[in-house]
Protein backbone atom coordinates (compact mmCIF):
# COMPACT_ATOMS: atom_id res chain seq x y z
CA UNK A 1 0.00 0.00 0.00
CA UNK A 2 1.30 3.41 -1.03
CA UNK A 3 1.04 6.83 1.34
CA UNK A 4 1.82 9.87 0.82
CA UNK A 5 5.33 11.78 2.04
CA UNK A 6 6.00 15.05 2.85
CA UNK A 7 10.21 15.76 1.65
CA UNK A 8 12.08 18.29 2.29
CA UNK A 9 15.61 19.00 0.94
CA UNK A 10 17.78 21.54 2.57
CA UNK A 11 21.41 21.32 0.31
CA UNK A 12 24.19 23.75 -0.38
CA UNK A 13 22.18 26.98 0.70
CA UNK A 14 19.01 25.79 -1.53
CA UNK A 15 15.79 24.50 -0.44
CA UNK A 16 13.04 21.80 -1.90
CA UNK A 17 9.59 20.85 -0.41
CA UNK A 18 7.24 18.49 -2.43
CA UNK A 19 5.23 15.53 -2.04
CA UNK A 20 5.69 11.81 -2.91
CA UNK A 21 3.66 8.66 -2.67
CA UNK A 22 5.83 5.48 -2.05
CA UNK A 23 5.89 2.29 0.06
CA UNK A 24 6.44 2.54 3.69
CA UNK A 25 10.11 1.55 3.53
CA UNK A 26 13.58 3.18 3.31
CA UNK A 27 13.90 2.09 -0.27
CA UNK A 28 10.96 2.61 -1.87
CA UNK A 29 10.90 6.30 -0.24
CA UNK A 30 14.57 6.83 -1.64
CA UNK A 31 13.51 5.68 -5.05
CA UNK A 32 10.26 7.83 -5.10
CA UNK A 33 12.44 10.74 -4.46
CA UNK A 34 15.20 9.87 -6.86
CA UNK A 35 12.40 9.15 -9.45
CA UNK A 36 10.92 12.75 -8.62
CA UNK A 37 14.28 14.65 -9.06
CA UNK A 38 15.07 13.06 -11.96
CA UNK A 39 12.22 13.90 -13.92
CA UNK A 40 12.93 17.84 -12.71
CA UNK A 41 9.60 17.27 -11.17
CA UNK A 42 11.32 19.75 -8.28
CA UNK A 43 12.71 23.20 -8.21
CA UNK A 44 15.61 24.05 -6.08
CA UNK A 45 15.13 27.38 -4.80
CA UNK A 46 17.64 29.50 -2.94
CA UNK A 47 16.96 29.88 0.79
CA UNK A 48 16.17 33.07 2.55
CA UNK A 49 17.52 31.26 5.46
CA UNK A 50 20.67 30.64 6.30
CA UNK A 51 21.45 27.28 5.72
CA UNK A 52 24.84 25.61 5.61
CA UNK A 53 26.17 25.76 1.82
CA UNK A 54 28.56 22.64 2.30
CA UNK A 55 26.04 19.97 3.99
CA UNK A 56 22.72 18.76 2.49
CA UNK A 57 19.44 17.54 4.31
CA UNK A 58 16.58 15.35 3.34
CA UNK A 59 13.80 14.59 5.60
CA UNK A 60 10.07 13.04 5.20
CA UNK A 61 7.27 12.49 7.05
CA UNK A 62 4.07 11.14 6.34
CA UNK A 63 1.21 13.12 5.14
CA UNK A 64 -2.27 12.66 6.72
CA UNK A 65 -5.41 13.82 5.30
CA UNK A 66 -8.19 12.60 7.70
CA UNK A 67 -10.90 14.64 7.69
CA UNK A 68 -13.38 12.93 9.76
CA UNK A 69 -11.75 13.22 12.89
CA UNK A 70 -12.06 16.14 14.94
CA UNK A 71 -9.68 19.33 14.86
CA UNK A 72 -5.99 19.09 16.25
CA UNK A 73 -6.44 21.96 17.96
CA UNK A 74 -10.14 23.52 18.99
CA UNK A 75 -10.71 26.47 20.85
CA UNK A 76 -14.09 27.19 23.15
CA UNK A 77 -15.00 30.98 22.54
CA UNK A 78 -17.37 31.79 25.13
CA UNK A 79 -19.38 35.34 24.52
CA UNK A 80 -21.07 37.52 26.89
């Protein structure tokens, strides 16, 4: 079964952020992103923030969209 990942790329002062759907393993998340890069399916934009220009990050996390559930965060307004 196939869900969908958040990834974000920090590299060499340049920043990525897109979504990919993959198999909930190491590989098939590496591929997925490999796959998604090489079709220029991303766009590498330089980073207002100051981010290291001689390391490069990659991170992912899973990407929820459940609806039917109640609100993360709710807030009782109470008016008098």
């Amino acid at each position: 079964m196939t869900k969908k990942f958040q990834v974000k790329i920090r590299a060499y002062g340049h920043m990525a952020d897109f979504n990919i759907e993959a198999e909930d393993s190491a590989e098939s998340i590496e591929q997925a992103i490999l796959d998604k890069i090489g079709k220029k399916g991303i766009l590498l934009k330089d980073s207002k923030r100051m981010f290291s220009t001689s390391k490069c990050w990659i991170t992912y996390e899973e990407v929820v969209d459940d609806i039917s559930s109640r609100p993360l965060q709710e807030e009782k307004v109470v008016r008098t």
